[in-house]
PDB file of N, CA and C in Angstrom:
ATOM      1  N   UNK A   1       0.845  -1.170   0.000  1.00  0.00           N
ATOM      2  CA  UNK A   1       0.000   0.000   0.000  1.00  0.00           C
ATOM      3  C   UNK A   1       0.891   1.232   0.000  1.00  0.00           C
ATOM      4  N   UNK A   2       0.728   2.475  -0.667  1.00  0.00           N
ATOM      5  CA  UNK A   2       1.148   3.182  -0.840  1.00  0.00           C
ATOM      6  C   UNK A   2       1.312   4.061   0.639  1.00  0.00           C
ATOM      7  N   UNK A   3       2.201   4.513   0.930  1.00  0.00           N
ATOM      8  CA  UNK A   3       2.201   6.088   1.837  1.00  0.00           C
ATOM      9  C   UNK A   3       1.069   6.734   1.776  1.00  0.00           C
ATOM     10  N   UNK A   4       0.585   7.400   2.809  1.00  0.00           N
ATOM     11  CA  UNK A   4      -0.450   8.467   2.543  1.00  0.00           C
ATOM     12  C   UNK A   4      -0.285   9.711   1.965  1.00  0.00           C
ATOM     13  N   UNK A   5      -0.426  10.549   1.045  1.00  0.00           N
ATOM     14  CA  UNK A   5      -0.064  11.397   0.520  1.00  0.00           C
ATOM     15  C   UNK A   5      -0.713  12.753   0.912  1.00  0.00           C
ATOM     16  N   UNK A   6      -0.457  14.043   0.738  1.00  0.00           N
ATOM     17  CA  UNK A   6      -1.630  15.137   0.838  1.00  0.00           C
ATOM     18  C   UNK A   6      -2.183  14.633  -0.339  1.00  0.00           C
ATOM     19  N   UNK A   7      -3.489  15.047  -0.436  1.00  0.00           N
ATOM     20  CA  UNK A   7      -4.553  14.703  -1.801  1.00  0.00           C
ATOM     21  C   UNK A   7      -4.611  13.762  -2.050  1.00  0.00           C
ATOM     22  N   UNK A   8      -4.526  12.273  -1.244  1.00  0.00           N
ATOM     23  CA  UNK A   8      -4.628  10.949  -1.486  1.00  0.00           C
ATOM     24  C   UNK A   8      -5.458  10.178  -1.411  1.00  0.00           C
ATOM     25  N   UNK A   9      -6.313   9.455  -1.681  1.00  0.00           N
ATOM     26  CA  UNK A   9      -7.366   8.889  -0.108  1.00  0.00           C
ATOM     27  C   UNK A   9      -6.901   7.353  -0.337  1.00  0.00           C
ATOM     28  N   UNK A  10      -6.730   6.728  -0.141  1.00  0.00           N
ATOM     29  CA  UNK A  10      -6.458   5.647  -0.749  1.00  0.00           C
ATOM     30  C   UNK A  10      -7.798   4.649  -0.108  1.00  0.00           C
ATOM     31  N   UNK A  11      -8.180   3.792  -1.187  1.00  0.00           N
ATOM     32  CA  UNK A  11      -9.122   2.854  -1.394  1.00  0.00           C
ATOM     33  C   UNK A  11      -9.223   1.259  -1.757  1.00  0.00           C
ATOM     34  N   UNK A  12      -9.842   0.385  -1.956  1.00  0.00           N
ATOM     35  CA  UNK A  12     -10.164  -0.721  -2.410  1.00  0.00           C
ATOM     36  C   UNK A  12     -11.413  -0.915  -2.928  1.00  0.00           C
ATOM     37  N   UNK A  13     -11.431  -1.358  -4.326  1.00  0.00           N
ATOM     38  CA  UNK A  13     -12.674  -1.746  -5.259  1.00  0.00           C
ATOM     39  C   UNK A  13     -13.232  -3.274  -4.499  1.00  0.00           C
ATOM     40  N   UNK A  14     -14.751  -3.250  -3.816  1.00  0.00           N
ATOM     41  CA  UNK A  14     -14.918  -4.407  -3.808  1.00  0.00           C
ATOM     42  C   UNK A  14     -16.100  -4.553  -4.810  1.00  0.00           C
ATOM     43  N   UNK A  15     -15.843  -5.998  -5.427  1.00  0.00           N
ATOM     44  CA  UNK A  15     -17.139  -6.219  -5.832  1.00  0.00           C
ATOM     45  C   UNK A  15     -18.338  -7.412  -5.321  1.00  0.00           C
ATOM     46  N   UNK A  16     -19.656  -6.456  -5.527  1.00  0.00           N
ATOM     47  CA  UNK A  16     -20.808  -6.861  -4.252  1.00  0.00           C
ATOM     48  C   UNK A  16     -21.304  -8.255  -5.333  1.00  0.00           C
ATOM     49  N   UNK A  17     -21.449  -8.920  -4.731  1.00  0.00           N
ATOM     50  CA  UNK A  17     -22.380 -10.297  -5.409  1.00  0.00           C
ATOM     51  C   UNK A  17     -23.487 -10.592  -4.690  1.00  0.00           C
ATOM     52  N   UNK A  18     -24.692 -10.131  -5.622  1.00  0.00           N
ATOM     53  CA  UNK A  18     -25.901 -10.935  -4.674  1.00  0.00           C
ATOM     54  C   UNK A  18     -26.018 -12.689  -4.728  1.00  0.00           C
ATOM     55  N   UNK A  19     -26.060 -12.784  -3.598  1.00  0.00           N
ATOM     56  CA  UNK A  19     -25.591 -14.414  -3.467  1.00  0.00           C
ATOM     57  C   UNK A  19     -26.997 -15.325  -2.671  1.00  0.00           C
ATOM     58  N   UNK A  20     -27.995 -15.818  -3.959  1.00  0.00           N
ATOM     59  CA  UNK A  20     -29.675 -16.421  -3.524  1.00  0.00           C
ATOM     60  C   UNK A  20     -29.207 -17.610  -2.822  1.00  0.00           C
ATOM     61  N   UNK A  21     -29.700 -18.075  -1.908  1.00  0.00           N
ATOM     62  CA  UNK A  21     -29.596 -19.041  -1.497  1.00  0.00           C
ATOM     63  C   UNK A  21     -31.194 -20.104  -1.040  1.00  0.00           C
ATOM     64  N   UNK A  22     -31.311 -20.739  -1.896  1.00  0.00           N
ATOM     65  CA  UNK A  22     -32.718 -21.490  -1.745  1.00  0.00           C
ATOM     66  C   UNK A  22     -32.118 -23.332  -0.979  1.00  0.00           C
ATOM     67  N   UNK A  23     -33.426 -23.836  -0.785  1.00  0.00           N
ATOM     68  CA  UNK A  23     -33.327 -24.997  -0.545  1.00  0.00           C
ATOM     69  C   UNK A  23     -34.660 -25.823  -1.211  1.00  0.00           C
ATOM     70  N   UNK A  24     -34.445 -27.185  -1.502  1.00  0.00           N
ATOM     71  CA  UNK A  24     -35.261 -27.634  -2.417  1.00  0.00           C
ATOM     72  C   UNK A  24     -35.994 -28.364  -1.431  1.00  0.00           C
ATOM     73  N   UNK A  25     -37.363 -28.800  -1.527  1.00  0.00           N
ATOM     74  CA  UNK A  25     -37.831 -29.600  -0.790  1.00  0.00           C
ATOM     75  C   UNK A  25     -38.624 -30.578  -1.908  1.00  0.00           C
ATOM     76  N   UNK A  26     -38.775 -32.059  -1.311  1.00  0.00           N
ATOM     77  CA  UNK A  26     -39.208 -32.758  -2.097  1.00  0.00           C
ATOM     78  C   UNK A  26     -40.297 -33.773  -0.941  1.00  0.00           C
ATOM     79  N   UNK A  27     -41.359 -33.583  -1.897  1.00  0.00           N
ATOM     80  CA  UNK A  27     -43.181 -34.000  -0.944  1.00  0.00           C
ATOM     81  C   UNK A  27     -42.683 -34.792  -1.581  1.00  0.00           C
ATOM     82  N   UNK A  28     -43.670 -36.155  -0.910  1.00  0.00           N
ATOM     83  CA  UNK A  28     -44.383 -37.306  -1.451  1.00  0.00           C
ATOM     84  C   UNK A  28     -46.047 -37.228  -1.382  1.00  0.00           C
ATOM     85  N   UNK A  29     -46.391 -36.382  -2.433  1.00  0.00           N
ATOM     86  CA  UNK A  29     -48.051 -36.715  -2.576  1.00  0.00           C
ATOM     87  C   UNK A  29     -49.005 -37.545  -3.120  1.00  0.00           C
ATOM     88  N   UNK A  30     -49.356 -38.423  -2.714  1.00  0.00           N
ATOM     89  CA  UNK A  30     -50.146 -39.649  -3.416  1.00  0.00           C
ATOM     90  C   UNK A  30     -51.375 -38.912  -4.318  1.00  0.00           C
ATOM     91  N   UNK A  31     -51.027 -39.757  -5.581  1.00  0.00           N
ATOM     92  CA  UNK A  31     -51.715 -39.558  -6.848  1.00  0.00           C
ATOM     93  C   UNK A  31     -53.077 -38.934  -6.499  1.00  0.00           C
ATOM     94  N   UNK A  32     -53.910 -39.654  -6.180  1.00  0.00           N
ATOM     95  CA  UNK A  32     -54.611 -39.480  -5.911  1.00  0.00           C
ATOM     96  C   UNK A  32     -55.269 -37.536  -5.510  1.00  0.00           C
ATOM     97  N   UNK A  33     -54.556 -36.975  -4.795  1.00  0.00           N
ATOM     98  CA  UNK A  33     -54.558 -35.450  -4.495  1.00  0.00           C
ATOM     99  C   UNK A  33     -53.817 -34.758  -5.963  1.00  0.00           C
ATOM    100  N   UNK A  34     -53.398 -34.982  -6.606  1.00  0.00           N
ATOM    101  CA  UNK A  34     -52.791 -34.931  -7.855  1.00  0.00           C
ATOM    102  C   UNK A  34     -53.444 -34.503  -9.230  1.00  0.00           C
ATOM    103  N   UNK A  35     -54.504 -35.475  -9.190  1.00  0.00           N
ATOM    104  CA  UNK A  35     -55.170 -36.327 -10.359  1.00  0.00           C
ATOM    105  C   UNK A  35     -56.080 -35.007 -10.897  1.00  0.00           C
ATOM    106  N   UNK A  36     -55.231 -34.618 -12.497  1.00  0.00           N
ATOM    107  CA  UNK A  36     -56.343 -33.302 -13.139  1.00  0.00           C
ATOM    108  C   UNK A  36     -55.415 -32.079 -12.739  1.00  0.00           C
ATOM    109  N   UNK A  37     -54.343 -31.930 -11.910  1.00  0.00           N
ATOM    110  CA  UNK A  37     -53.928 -30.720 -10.877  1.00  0.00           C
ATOM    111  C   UNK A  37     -52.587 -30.501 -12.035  1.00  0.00           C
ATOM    112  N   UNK A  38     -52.116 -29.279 -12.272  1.00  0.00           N
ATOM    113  CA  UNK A  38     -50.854 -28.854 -12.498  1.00  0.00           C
ATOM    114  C   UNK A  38     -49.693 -28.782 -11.536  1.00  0.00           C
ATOM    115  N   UNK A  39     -48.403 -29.532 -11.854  1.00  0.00           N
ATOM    116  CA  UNK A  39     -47.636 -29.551 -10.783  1.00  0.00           C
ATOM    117  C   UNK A  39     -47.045 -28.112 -10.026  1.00  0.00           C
ATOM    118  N   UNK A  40     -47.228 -27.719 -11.516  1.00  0.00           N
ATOM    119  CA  UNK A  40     -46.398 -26.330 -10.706  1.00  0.00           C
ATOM    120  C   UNK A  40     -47.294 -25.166 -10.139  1.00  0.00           C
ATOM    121  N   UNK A  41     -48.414 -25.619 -10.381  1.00  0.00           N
ATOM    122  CA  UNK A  41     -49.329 -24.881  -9.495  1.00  0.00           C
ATOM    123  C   UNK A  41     -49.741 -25.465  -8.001  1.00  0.00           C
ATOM    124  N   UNK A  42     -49.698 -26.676  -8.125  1.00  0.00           N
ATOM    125  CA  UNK A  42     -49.755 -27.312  -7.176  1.00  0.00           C
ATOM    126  C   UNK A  42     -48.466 -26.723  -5.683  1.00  0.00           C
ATOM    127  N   UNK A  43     -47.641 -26.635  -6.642  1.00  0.00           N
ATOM    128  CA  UNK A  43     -46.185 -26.026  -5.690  1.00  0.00           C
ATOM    129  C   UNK A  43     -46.416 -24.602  -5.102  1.00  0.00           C
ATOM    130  N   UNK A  44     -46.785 -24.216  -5.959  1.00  0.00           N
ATOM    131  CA  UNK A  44     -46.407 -22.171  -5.620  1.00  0.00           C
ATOM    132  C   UNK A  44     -48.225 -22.750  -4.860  1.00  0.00           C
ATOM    133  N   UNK A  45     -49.307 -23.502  -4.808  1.00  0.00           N
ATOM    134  CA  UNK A  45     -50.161 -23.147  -3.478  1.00  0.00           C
ATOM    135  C   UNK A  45     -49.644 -23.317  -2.324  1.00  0.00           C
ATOM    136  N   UNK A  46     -48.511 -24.367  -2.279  1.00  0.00           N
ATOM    137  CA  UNK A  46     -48.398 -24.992  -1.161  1.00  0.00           C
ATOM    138  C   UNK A  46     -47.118 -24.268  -0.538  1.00  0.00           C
ATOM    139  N   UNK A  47     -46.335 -23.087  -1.019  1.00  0.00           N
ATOM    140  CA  UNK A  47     -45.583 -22.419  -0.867  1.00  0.00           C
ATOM    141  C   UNK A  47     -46.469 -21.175   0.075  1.00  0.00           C
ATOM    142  N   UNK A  48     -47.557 -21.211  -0.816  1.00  0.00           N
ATOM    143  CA  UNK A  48     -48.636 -19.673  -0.024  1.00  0.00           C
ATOM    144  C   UNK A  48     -48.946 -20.487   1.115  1.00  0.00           C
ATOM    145  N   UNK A  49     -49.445 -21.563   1.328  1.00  0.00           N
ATOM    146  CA  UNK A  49     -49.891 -21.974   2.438  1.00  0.00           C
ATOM    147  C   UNK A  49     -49.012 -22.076   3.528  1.00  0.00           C
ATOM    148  N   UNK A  50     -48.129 -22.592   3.106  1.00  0.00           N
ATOM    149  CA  UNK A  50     -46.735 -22.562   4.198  1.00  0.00           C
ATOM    150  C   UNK A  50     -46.399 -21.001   4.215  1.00  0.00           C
ATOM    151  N   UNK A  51     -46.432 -20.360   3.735  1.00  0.00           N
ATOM    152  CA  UNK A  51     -45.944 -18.881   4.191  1.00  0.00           C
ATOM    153  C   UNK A  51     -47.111 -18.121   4.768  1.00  0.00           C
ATOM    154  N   UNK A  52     -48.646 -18.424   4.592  1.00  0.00           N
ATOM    155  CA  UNK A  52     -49.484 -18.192   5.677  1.00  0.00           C
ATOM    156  C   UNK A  52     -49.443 -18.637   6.558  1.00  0.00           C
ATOM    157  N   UNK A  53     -49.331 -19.698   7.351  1.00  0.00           N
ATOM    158  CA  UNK A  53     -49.097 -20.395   8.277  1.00  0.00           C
ATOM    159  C   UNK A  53     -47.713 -19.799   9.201  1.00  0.00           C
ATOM    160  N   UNK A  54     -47.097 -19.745   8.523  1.00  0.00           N
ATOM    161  CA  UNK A  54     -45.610 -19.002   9.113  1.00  0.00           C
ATOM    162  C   UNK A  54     -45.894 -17.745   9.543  1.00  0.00           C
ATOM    163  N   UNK A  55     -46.564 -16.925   9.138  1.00  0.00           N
ATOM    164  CA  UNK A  55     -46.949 -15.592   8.666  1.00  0.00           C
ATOM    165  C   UNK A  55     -47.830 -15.569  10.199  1.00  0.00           C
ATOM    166  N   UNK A  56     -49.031 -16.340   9.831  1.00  0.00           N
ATOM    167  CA  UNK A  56     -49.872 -16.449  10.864  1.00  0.00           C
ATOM    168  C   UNK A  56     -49.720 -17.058  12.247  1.00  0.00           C
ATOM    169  N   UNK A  57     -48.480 -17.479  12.420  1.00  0.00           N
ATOM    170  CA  UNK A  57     -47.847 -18.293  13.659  1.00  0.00           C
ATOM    171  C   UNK A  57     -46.688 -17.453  14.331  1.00  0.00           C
ATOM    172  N   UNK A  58     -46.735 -15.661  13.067  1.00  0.00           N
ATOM    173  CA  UNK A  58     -45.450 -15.343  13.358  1.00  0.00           C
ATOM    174  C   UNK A  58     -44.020 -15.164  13.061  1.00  0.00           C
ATOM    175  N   UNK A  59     -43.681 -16.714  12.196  1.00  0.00           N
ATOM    176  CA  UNK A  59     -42.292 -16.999  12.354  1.00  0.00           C
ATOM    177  C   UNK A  59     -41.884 -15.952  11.052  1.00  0.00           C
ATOM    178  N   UNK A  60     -42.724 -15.379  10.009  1.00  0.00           N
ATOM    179  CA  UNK A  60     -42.957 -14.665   9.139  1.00  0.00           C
ATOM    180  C   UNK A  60     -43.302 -13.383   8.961  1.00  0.00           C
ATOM    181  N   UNK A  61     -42.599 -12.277   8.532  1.00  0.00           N
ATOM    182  CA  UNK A  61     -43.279 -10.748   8.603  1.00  0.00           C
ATOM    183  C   UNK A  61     -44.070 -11.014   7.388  1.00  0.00           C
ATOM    184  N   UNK A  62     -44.919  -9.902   6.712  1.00  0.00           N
ATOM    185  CA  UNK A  62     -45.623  -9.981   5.688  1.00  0.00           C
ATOM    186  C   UNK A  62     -44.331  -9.790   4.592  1.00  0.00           C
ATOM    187  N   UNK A  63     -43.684  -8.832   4.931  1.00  0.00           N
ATOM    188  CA  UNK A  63     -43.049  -9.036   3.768  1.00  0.00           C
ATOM    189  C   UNK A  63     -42.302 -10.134   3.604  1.00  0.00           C
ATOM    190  N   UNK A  64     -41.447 -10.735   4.290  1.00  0.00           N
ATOM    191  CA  UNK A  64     -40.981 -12.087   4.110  1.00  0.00           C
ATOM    192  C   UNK A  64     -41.961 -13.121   3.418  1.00  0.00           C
ATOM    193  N   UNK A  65     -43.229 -13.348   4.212  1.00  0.00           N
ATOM    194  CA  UNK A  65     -44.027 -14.247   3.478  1.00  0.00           C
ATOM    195  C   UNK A  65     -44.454 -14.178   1.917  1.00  0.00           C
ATOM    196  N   UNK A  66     -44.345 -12.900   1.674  1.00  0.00           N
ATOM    197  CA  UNK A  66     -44.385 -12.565   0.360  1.00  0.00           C
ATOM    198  C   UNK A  66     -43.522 -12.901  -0.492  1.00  0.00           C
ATOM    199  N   UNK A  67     -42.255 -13.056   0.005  1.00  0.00           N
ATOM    200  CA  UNK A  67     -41.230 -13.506  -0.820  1.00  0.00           C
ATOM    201  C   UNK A  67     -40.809 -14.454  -0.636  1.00  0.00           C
ATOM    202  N   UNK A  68     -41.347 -15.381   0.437  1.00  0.00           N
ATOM    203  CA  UNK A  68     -41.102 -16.710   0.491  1.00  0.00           C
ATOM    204  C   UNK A  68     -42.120 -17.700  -0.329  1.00  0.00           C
ATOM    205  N   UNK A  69     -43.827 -17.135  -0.398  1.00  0.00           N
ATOM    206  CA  UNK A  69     -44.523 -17.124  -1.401  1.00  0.00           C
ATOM    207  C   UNK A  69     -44.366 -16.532  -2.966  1.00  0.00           C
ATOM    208  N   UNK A  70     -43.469 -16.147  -2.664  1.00  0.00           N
ATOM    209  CA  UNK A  70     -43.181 -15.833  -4.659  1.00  0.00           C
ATOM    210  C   UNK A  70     -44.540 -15.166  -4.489  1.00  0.00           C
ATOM    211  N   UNK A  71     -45.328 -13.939  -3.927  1.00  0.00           N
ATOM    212  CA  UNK A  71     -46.405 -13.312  -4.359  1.00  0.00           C
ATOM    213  C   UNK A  71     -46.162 -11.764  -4.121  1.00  0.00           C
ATOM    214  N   UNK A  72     -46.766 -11.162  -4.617  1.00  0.00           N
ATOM    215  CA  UNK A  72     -47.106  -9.573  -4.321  1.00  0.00           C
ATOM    216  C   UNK A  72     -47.766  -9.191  -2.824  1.00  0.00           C
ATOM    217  N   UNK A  73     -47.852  -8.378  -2.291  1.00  0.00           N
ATOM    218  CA  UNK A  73     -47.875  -7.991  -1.130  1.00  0.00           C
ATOM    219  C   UNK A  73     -50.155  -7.866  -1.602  1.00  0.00           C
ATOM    220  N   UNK A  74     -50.123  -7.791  -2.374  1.00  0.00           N
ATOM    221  CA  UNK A  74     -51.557  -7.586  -2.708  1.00  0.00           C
ATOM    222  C   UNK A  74     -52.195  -9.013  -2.892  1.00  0.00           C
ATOM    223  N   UNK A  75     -51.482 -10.000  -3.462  1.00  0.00           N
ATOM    224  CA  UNK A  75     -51.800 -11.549  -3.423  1.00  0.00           C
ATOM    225  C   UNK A  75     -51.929 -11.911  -2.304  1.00  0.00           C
ATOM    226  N   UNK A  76     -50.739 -11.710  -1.544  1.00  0.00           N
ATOM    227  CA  UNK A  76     -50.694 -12.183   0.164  1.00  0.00           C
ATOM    228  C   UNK A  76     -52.284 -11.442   0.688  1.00  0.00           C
ATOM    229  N   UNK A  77     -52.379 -10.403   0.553  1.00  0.00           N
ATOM    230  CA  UNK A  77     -53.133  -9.953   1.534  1.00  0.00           C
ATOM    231  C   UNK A  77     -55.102 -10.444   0.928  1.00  0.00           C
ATOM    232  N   UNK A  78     -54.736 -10.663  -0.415  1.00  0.00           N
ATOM    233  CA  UNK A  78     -56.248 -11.340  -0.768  1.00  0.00           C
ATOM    234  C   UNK A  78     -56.350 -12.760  -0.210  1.00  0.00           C
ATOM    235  N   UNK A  79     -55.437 -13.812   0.078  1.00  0.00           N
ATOM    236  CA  UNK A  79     -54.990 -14.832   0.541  1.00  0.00           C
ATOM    237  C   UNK A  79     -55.362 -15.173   1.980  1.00  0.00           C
ATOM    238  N   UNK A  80     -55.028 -13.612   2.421  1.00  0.00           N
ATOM    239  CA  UNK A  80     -54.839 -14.135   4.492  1.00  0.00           C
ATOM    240  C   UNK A  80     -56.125 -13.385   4.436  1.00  0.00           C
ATOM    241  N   UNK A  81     -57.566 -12.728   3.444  1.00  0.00           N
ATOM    242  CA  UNK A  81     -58.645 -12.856   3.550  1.00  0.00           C
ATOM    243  C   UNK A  81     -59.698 -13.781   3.337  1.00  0.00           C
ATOM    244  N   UNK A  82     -58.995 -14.426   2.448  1.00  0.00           N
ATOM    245  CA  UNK A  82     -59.663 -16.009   2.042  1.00  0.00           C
ATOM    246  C   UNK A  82     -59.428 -16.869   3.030  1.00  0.00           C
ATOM    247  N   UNK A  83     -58.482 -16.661   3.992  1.00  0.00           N
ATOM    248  CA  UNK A  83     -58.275 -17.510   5.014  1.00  0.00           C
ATOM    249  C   UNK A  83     -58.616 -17.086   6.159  1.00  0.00           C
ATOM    250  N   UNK A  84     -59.084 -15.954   6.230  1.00  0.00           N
ATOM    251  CA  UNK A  84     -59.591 -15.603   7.896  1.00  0.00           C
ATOM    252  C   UNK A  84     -58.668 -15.040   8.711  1.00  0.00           C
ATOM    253  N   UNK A  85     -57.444 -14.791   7.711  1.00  0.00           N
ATOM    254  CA  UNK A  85     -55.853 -14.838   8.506  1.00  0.00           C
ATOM    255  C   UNK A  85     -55.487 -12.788   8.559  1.00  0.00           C
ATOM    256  N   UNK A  86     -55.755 -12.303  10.416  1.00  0.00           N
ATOM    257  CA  UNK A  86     -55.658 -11.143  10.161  1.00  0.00           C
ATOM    258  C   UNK A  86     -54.352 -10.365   9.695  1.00  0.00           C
ATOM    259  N   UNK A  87     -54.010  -9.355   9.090  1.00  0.00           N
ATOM    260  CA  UNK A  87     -52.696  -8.744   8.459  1.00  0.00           C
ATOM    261  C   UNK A  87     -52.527  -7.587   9.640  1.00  0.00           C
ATOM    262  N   UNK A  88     -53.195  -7.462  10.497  1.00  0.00           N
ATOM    263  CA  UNK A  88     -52.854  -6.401  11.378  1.00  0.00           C
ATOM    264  C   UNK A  88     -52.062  -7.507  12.718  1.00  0.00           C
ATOM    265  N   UNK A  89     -50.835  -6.713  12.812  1.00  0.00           N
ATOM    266  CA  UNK A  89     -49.852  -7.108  13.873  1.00  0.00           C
ATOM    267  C   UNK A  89     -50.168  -6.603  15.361  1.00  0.00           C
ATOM    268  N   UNK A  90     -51.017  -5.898  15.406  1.00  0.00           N
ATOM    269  CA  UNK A  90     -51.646  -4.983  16.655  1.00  0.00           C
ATOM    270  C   UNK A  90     -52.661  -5.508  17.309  1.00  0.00           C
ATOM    271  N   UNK A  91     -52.602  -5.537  18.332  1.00  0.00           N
ATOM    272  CA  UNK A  91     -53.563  -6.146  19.246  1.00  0.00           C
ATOM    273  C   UNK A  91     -54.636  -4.987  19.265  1.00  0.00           C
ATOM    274  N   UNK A  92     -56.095  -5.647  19.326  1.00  0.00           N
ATOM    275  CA  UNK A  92     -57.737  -4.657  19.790  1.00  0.00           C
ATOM    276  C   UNK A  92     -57.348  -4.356  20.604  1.00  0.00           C
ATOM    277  N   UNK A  93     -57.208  -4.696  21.542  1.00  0.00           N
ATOM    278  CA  UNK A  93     -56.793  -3.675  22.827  1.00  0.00           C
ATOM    279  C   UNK A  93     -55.645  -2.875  22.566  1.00  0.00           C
ATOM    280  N   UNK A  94     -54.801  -2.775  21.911  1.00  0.00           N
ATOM    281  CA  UNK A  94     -53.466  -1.066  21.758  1.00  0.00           C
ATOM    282  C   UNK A  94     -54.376  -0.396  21.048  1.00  0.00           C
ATOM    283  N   UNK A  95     -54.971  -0.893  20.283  1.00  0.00           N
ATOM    284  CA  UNK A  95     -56.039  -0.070  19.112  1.00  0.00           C
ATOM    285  C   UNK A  95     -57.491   0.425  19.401  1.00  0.00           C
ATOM    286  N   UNK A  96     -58.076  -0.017  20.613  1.00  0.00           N
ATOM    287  CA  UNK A  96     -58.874   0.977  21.191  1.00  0.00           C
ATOM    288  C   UNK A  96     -58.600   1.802  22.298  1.00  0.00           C
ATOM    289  N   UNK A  97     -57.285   1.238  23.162  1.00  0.00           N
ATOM    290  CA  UNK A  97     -56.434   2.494  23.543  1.00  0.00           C
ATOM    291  C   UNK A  97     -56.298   3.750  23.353  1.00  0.00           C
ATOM    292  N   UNK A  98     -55.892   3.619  22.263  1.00  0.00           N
ATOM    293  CA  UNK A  98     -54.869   5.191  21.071  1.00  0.00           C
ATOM    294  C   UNK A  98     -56.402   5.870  20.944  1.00  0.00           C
ATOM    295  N   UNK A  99     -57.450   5.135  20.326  1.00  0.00           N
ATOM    296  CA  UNK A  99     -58.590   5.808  19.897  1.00  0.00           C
ATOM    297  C   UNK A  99     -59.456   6.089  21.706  1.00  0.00           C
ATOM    298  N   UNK A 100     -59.238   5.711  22.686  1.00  0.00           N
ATOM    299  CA  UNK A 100     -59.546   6.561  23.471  1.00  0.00           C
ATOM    300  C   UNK A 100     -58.927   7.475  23.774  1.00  0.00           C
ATOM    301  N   UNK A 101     -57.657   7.227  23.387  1.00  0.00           N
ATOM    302  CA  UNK A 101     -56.503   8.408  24.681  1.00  0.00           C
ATOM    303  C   UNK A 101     -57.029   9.795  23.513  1.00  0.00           C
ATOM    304  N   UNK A 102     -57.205   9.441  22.096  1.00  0.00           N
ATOM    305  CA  UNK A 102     -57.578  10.448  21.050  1.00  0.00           C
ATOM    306  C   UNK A 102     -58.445  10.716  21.320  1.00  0.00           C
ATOM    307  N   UNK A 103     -59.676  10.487  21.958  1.00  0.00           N
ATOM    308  CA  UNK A 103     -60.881  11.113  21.950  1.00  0.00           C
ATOM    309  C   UNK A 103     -60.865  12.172  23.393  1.00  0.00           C
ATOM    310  N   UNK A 104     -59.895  11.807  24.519  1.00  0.00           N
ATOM    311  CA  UNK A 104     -60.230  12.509  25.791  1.00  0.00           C
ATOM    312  C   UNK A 104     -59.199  13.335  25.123  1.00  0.00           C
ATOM    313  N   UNK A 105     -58.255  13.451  24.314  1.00  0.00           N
ATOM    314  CA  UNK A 105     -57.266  14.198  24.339  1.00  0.00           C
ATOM    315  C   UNK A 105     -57.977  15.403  23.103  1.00  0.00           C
ATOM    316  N   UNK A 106     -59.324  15.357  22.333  1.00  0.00           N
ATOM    317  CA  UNK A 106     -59.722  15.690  21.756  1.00  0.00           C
ATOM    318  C   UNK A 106     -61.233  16.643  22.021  1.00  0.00           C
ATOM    319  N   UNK A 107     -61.809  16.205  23.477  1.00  0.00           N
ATOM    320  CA  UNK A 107     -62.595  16.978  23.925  1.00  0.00           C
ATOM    321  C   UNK A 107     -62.089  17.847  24.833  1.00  0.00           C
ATOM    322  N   UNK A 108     -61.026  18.040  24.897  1.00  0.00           N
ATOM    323  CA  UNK A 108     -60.602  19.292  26.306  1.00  0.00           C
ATOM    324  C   UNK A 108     -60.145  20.277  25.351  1.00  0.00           C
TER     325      UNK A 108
END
């Protein structure tokens, strides 16, 4: 490495690599659940389902599940309505809190 110079800065070029890292999983589904079904549709449901479930247990933010579902943040959220599955992280009780502390803090 060079001396430091006046007017020098001295540096290093790195170069960034985005580096995906997946893992494959392999079902055994009897024919039967199969029969008439597209495989690869069959996959990306069972990808949403496992990332609702994750999602809905937690182990999942929305956005993660979204990209662990290969879906749009607008798919996910038509999804966890078809399922009953709420998208709000907030408990009824913090949320009628705020809207009381707003209302006494709103009549004085």
């Amino acid at each position: 490495m060079r001396p430091l110079q006046k007017g020098y800065l001295p540096f290093m070029l790195y170069e960034v690599r985005s580096i995906r890292c997946a893992m494959q999983v392999t079902l055994e589904i009897p024919d039967q659940y199969l029969q008439g079904k597209n495989q690869s549709q069959t996959a990306k449901q069972i990808k949403l389902y496992a990332a609702l479930l994750m999602f809905q247990s937690g182990q999942l933010s929305r956005g993660a599940a979204c990209e662990f579902a290969e879906v749009d943040i607008y798919d996910f959220f038509l999804a966890c309505k078809q399922h009953q599955i709420s998208v709000m992280t907030t408990p009824v009780e913090s949320i009628e809190a705020d809207v009381l502390r707003f209302q006494q803090r709103n009549i004085h």
